[in-house]
Structures are given as C-alpha cells and as structure tokens.
Protein backbone atom coordinates (compact mmCIF):
# COMPACT_ATOMS: atom_id res chain seq x y z
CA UNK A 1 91.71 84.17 76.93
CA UNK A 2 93.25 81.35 78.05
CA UNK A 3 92.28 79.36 80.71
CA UNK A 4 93.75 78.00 83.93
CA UNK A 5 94.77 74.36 83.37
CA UNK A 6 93.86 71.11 85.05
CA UNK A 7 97.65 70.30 86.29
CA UNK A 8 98.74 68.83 88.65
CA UNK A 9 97.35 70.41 91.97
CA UNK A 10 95.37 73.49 90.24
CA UNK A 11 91.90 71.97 89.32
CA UNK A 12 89.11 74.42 87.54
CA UNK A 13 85.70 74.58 87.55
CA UNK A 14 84.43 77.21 85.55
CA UNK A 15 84.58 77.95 82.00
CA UNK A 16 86.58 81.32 80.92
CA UNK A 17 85.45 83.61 78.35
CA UNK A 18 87.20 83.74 75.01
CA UNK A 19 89.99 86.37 74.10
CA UNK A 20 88.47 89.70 74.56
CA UNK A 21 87.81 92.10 70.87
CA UNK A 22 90.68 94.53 70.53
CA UNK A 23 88.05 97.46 71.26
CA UNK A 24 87.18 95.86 74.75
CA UNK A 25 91.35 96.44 75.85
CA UNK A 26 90.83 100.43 75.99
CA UNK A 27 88.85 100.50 78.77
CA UNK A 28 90.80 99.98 81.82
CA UNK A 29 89.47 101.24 85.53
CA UNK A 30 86.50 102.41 87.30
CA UNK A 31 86.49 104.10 90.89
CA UNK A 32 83.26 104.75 92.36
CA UNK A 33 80.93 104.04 95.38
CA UNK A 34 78.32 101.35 96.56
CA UNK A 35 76.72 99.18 98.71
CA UNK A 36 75.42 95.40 98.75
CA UNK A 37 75.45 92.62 101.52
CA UNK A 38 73.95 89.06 100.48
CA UNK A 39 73.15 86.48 102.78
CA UNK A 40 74.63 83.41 103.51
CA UNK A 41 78.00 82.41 104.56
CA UNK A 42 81.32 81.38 103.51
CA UNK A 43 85.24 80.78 104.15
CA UNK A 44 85.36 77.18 103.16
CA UNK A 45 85.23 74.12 105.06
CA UNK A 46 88.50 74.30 106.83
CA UNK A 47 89.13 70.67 105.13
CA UNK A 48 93.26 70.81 105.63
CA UNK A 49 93.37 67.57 103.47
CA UNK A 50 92.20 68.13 100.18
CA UNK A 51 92.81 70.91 97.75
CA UNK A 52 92.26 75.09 99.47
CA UNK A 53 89.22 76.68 97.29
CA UNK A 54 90.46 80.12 95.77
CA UNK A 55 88.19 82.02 93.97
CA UNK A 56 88.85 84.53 91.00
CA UNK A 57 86.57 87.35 90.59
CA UNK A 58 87.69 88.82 86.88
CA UNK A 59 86.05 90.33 84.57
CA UNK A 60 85.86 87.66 81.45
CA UNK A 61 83.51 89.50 79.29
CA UNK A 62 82.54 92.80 78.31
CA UNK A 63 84.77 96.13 78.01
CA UNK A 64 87.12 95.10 80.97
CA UNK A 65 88.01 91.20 79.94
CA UNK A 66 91.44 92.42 78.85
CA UNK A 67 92.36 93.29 82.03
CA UNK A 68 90.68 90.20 83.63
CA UNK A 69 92.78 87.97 80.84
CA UNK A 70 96.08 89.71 82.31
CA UNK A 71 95.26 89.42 85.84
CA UNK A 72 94.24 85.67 85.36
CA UNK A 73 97.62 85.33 83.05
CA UNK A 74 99.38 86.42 86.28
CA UNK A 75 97.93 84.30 88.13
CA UNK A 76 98.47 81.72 86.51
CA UNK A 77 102.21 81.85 86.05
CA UNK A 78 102.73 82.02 89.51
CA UNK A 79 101.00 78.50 90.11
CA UNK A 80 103.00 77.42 86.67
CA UNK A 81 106.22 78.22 88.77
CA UNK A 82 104.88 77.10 91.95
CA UNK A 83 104.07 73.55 90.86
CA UNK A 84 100.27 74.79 91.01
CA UNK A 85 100.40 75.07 94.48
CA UNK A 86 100.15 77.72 97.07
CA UNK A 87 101.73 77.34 100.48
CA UNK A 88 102.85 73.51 99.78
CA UNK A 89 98.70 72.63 98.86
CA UNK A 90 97.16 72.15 96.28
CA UNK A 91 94.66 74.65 95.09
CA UNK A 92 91.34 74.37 93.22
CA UNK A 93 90.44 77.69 91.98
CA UNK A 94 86.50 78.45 90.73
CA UNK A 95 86.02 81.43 88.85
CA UNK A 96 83.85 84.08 88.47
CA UNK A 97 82.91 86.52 85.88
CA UNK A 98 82.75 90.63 87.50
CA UNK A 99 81.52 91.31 83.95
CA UNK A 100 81.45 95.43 83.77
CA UNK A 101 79.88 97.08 86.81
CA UNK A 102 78.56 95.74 90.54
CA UNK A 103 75.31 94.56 88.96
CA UNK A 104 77.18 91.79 87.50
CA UNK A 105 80.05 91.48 89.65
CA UNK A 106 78.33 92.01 93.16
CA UNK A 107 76.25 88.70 92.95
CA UNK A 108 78.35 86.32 90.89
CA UNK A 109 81.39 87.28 93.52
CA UNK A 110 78.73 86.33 96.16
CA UNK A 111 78.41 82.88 94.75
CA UNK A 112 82.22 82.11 95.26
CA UNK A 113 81.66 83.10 99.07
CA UNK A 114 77.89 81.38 100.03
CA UNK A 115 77.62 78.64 97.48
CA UNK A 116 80.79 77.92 96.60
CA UNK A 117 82.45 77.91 100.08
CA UNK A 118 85.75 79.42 99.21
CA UNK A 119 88.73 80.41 101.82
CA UNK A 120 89.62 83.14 99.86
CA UNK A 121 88.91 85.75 96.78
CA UNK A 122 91.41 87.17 94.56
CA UNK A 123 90.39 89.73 91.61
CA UNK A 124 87.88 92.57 91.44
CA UNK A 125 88.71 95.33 88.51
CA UNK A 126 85.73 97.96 89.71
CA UNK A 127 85.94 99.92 92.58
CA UNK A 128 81.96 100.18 92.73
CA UNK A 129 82.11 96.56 92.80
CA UNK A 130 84.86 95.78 95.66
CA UNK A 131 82.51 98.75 97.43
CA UNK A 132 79.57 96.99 97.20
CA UNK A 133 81.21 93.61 98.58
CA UNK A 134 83.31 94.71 101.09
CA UNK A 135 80.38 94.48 103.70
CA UNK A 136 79.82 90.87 102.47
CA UNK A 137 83.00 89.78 102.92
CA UNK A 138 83.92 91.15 106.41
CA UNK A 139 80.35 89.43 107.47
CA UNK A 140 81.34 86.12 105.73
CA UNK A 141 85.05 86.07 107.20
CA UNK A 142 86.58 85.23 104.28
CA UNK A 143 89.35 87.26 103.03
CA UNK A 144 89.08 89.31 99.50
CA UNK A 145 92.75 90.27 97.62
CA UNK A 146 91.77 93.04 95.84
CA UNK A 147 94.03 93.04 92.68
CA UNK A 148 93.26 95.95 90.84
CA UNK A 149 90.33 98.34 91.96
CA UNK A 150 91.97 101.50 93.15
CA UNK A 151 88.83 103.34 95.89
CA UNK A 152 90.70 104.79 98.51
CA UNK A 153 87.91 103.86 101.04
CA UNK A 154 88.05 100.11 100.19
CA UNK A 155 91.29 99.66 102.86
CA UNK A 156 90.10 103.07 105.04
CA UNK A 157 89.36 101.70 107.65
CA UNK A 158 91.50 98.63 107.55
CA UNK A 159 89.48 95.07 107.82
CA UNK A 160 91.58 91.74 108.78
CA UNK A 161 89.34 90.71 105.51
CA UNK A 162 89.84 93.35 103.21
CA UNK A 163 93.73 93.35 101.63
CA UNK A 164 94.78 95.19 98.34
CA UNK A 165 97.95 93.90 96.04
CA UNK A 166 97.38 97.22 93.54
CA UNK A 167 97.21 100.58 94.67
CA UNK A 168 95.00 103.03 95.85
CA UNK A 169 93.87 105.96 93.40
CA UNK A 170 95.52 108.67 95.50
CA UNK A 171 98.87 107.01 95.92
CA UNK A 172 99.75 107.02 92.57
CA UNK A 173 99.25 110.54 92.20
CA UNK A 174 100.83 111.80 95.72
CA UNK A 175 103.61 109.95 94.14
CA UNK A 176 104.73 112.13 91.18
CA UNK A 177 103.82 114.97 92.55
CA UNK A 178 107.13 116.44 94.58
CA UNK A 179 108.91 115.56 90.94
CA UNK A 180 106.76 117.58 89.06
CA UNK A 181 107.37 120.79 91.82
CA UNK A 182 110.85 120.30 91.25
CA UNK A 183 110.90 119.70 87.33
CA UNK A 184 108.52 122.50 86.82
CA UNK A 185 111.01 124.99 89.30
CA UNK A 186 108.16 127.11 90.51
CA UNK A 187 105.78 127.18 86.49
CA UNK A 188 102.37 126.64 87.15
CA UNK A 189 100.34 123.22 85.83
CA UNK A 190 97.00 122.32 84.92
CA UNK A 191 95.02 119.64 86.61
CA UNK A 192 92.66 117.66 84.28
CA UNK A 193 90.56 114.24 85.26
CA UNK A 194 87.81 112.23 84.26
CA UNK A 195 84.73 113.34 86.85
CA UNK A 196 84.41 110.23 88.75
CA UNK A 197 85.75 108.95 91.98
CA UNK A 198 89.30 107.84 90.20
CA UNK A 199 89.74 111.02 88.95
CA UNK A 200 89.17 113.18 91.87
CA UNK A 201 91.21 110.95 93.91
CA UNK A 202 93.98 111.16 91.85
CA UNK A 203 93.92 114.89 91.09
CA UNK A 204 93.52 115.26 95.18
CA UNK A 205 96.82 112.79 95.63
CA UNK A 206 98.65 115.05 93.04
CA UNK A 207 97.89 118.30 94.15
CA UNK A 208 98.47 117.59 97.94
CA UNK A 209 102.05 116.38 97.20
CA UNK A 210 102.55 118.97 94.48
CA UNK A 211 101.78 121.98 96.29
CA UNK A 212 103.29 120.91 99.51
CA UNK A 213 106.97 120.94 97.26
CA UNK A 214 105.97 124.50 96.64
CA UNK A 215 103.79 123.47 92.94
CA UNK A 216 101.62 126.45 91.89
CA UNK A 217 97.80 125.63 89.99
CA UNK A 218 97.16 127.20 87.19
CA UNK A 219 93.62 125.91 87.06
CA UNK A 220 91.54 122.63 86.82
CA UNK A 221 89.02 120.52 84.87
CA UNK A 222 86.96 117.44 85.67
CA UNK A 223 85.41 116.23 82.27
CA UNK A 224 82.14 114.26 82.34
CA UNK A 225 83.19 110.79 82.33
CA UNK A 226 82.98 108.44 79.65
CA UNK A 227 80.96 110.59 77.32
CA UNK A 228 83.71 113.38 76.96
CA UNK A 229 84.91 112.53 72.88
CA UNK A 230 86.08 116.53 71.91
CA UNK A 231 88.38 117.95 74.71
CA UNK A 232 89.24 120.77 72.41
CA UNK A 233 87.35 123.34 74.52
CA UNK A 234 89.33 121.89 77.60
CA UNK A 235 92.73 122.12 75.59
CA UNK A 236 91.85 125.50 74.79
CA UNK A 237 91.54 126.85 78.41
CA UNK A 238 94.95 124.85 78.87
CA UNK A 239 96.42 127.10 76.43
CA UNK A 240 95.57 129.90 77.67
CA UNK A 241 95.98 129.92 81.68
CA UNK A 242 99.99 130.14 80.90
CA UNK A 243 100.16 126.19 82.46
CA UNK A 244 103.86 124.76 81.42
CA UNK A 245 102.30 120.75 82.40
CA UNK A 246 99.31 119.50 82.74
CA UNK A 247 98.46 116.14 85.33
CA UNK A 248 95.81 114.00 84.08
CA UNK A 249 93.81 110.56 85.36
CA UNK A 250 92.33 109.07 82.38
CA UNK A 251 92.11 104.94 81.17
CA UNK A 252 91.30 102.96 78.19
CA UNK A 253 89.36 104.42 75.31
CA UNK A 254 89.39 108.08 77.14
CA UNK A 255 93.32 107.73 77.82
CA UNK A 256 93.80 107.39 74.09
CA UNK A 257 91.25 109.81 72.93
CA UNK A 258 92.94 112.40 74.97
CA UNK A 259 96.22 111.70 74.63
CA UNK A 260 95.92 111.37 70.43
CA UNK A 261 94.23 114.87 70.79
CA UNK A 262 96.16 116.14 73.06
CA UNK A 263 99.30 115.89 70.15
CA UNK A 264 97.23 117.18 67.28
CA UNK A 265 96.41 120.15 69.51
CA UNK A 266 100.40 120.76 69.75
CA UNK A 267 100.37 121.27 73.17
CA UNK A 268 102.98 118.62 73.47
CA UNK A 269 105.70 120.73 72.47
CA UNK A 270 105.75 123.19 74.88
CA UNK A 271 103.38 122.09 78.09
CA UNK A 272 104.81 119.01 79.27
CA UNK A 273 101.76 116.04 79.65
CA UNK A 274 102.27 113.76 82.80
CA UNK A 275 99.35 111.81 84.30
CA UNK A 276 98.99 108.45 86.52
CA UNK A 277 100.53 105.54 84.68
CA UNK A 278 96.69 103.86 83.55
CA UNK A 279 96.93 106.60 80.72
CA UNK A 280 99.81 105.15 78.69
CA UNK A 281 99.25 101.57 79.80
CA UNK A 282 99.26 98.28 78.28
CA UNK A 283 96.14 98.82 75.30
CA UNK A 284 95.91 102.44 75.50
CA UNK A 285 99.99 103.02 74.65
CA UNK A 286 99.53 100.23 72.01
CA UNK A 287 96.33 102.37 70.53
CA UNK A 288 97.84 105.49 71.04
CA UNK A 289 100.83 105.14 68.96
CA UNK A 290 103.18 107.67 68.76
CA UNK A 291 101.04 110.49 69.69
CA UNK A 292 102.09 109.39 73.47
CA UNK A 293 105.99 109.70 72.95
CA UNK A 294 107.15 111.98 76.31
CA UNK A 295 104.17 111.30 78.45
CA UNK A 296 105.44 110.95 81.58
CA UNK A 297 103.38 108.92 84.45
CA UNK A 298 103.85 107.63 87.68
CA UNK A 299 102.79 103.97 88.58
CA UNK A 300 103.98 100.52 90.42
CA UNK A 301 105.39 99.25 87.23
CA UNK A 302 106.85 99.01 84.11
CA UNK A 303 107.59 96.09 82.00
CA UNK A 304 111.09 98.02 80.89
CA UNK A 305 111.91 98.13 84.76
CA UNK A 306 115.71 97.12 85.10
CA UNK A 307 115.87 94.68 87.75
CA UNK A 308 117.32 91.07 87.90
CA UNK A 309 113.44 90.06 89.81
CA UNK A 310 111.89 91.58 86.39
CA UNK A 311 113.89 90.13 83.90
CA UNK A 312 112.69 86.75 84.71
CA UNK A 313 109.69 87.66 85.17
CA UNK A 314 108.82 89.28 81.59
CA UNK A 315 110.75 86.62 80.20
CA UNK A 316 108.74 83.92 81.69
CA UNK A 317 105.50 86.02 81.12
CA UNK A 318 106.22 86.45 77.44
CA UNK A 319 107.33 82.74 77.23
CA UNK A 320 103.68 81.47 78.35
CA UNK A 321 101.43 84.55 76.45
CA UNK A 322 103.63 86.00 73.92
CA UNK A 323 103.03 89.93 75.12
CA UNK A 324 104.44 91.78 77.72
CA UNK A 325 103.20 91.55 81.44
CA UNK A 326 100.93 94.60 82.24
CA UNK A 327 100.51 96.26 85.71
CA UNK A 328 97.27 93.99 85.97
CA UNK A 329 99.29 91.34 85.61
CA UNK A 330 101.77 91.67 88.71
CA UNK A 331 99.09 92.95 90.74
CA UNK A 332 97.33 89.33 90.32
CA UNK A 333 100.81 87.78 90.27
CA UNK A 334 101.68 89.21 93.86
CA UNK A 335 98.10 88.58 95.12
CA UNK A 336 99.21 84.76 94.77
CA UNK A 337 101.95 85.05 96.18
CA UNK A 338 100.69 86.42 98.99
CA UNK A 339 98.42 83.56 99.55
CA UNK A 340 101.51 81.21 99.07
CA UNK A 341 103.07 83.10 102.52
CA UNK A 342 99.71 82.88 104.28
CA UNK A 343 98.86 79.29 103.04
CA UNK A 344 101.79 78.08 104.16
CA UNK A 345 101.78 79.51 107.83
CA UNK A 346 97.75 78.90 108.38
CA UNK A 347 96.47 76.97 111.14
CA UNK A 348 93.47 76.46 109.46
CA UNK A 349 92.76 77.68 105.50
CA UNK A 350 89.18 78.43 106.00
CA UNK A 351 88.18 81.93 106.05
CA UNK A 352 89.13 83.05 109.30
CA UNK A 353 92.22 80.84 109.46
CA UNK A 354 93.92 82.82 105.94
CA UNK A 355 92.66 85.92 107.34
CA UNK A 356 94.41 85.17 110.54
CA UNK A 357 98.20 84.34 108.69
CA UNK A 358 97.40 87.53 106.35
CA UNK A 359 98.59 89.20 109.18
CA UNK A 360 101.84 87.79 109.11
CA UNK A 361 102.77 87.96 105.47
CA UNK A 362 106.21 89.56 105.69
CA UNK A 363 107.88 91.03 102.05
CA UNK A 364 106.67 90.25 98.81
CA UNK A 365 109.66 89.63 96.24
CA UNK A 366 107.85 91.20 93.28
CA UNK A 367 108.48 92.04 89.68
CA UNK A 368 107.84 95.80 90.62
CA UNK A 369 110.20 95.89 93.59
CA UNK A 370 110.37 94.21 96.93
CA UNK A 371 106.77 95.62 98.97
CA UNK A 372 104.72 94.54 101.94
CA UNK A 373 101.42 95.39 102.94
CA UNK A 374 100.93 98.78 105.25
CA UNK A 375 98.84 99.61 108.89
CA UNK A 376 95.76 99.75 105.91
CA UNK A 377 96.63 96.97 104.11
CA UNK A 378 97.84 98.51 101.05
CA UNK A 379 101.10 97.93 99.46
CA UNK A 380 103.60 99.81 101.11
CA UNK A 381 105.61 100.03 97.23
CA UNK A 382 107.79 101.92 94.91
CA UNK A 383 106.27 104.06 92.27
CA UNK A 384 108.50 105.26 89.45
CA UNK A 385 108.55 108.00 86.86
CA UNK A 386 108.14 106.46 83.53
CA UNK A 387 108.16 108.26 80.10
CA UNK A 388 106.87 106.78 76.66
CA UNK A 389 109.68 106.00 74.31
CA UNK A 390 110.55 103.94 71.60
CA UNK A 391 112.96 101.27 73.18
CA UNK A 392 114.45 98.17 70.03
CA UNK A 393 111.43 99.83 67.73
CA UNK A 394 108.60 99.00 70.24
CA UNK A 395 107.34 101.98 71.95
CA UNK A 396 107.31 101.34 75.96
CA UNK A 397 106.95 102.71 78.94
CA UNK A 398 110.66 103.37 80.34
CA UNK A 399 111.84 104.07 83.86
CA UNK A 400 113.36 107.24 84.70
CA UNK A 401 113.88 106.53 88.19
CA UNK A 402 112.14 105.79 91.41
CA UNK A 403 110.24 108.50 92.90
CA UNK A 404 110.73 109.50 96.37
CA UNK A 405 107.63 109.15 99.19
C-alpha cells in the first residue's frame, strides 16, 4: 500500500501497512450494529495558522486493507491535484488502522479524536464500527466523513457530526428496483442475501421499490453469513419456485463464491442474476472471471462511466496506481473534497467550526456524477445499472444507463 507522502503541505505521521495479500481483496463490507463512547475530547485546537489535523480511519491490515489501500489512494490524489491542500491550508493527516471489526477500529479511531486532537475524521469501512463511534463523535464535536460503511441508521437521525460520502445499504437497492419491475414485465424474482444487517437492508430497499412498480416475489433466502461455502441447496429452491431473476447482496469472498456457483449451476441462462453493485466489484469481478459476464447491479459508480469528469479522473487514478479507481476510491476521493468546500468557508477548523461549514457544502463535482449531501446527510446521487462485460479484453463493469429515483 502506498503511503501518503511528505509534500509540500500534506505531512504524515503514521506508518501504513504494506500492500494487502490478494486473498485479503475479496472481502469487501460489513453492516451491523453497536455501541461504544470513550472519554476524552477532541476537534483540534482551532490553531488557524499551522497545518488542519485530518485523520484517516482505514483499515491497513487484515481482510479489508484492500479497500482501505483504495480509499487512502483516493485520497490521496485529490491532495496530489490540490497541491496537498484542502480549502487553501495545508493539511497534516494522522492515520489510523480500523483493522477488521469495532474491537480494533472503535479505540484506535478514538485516539485520532482524544489524543490526537483532530478537526476532522475521514474513513471507516465497518458499519459495526461507525455504530459504535457515532456516540463518540457527536460528544467530541468533531465531525466523522464516513466513506464507505453503508448502516442505514448511521445518518437516521441526522447529526451536524455525522456525514456519509458512500451510500446507505438500502439506497442502492431501492435503486434498481423499478428497472427490474419493468424488465421482468410482471415474472416473478427471487430475493437472496447474506443474513446480516447489509443484507436485509438491501433486500428491504429492493423489494420496497420493486413491488411498488408492480414486481411479484417468488420467494426469499437469507444465508448465514460468512460461513455459507455450498449454496447449491439455495440454487435449488431458485430453480424450482418458477423465479425468472434473482436480487442478491453479497461482497468479497461470498460475492465470488456465489456468483462462480451460481454459473456452474446454469441458472445464468435462463434466470437473469442482478444484485447491488459490491457483488461484481473491484476484487470480486477480477476473482470471478468470466463466470460474472451479464450480472447486472446497481451502484454509485463505475470506472467505464462515460463522462468528461471520469475520464480524467481514471486517467489520473491509473497514472499514480496503475489499476482502475474502485467505488472505495471516489467515495474517499469526494470525502476530500468535501472538506476542501468546508475548509475553505470555516470560521474556525476545529471541530465545531468544520462541522459548522459542513452545512454549507453546496455540489460535489464527482467522478460518479455531480451529488450533494441530503436533509440526512447522505449523498443525494445517481445510481446506474451496470452489467459485466468484456470491454478492449478486460472484463468491466459497463453502464447501461442511469436509473431513475
């Protein structure tokens, strides 16, 4: 993984883990609940003359580090084309490691807020992890960015210290959902998730939007999560409730699992596999192979997305890291440029002062489309329907369109 450089305004203070295993990119997202609240406080020192402390709460090691090494690579490149600054300052950004679950990433995300005295925290991968903060940060005052973790209660109810650059678990599904009613003209589909939080927020998105365009269920599964390896018995009650689709939430080494069995089942031929866009994404497509030609998913972004804005940003992106940008990666790209807008219009860049010009951070000009943050604090965005193909002998997720909200 590479690490954020000493240049000319961004200074570092932590050390970054090294370039995550290839096994360690299949695992991609966890949604769940929880509950901590340290003591202490934070949100900086409010010194307006010297560099504005920004912390990064990724996960560096252990089975989610490739996501933390795109989100970090997103970062990055925004300061790389921003002069490392934000907002006209210069920034000195302290990192910390989420590792894989809150037990980790609850206390060391602390540390950036009581010890480290930082105006502001970008990152978080785990939704059990942002849960078990969220408390901590409100009491602290200092404004968290979520870039990734999907919990619909994270942003429900809205905090002036609780902000999301990603998505929220339902959303993506809700999204597709209208689509499907009208691609499917009245056949019935199958609803199949991974029995955690994620999943049954995403199935619950789906289904609302789905039926509400007139969508008919022809059943539904939630398979225990990450210890699921045969889904043959599942496949086989696909089969036979006369389902022409099937919707599915699955990520990293489960998304490919399923999706490579899925295709040797033969069910691909004739019931039509969609699912939110984390099962054909970035390590899982590349693992997946060919098995995943004709998925369709809905999600925030592709890196195939036709757009002057994207263009120049997957050419810059693949100029600095030599790979394509992820959805991980714009999410953390966007969360700094939404710092550069409130930065830049603070009275004050402690804590309360960011939290204060949050507020008035107007449209983000973003790789995935031009957004701005909802009444909840969520990206108000554009979701597309994209379906694995092989695009100049690379398989990729392309854009069929923009789906309508």
């Amino acid at each position: 993984m590479s690490a954020l450089p000493a240049g000319r305004g961004a200074r570092r203070t932590r050390g970054l883990a090294p370039t995550a295993l290839a096994a360690a990119s299949l695992l991609m997202l966890a949604a769940c609940g929880g509950g901590s609240l340290s003591e202490g406080g934070g949100g900086g020192e409010g010194d307006d003359s010297g560099p504005v402390k920004i912390g990064l709460a990724l996960p560096l090691s252990g089975v989610y580090s490739s996501l933390g090494e795109d989100m970090e690579q997103g970062f990055q490149l925004y300061l790389d084309e921003n002069e490392d600054q934000l907002g006209g300052r210069d920034i000195e950004i302290i990192s910390a490691d989420e590792g894989e679950t809150p037990q980790t990433g609850v206390p060391a995300t602390t540390k950036l807020v009581t010890q480290d005295q930082v105006s502001a925290v970008v990152g978080i991968v785990n939704s059990a992890t942002a849960l078990g903060l969220k408390d901590t940060f409100v009491q602290s005052e200092v404004p968290l960015i979520i870039a990734n973790a999907g919990a619909d209660d994270l942003t429900t109810p809205p905090s002036p210290y609780i902000w999301r650059t990603s998505f929220t678990n339902g959303q993506v599904g809700e999204a597709l959902g209208a689509a499907v009613a009208e691609e499917l003209g009245g056949d019935p589909i199958y609803l199949m998730a991974a029995d955690y939080a994620a999943g049954h927020e995403s199935v619950d998105g789906f289904r609302e939007s789905f039926t509400a365009a007139g969508g008919k269920i022809a059943g539904e599964a939630f398979t225990p999560f990450g210890t699921t390896s045969d889904w043959q018995p599942y496949l086989n009650k696909v089969r036979s409730s006369g389902a022409k689709a099937v919707y599915v939430f699955y990520a990293g080494a489960e998304a490919v699992n399923f999706v490579k069995q899925y295709d040797a089942f033969g069910l691909g031929d004739n019931i039509q596999l969609y699912g939110a866009g984390f099962l054909t994404e970035g390590g899982a497509l590349d693992a997946q192979g060919k098995s995943a030609l004709g998925v369709r998913t809905s999600l925030h972004y592709s890196n195939l997305l036709d757009s002057e804005r994207n263009a120049q940003f997957v050419e810059a992106y693949e100029a600095a890291y030599n790979e394509p940008p992820t959805v991980y990666a714009v999410q953390a790209y966007d969360a700094a440029a939404v710092l550069d807008q409130a930065i830049e219009s603070a009275e004050s860049t402690d804590g309360a002062g960011l939290a204060e010009a949050l507020e008035g951070v107007g449209e983000i000009d973003s790789p995935r489309g031009t957004w701005s943050f909802d009444e909840n604090h969520n990206p108000d965005q554009p979701y597309y329907q994209r379906e694995v193909q092989e695009v100049d002998g690379v398989l990729g997720n392309a854009v069929l369109g923009e789906l309508e909200q």
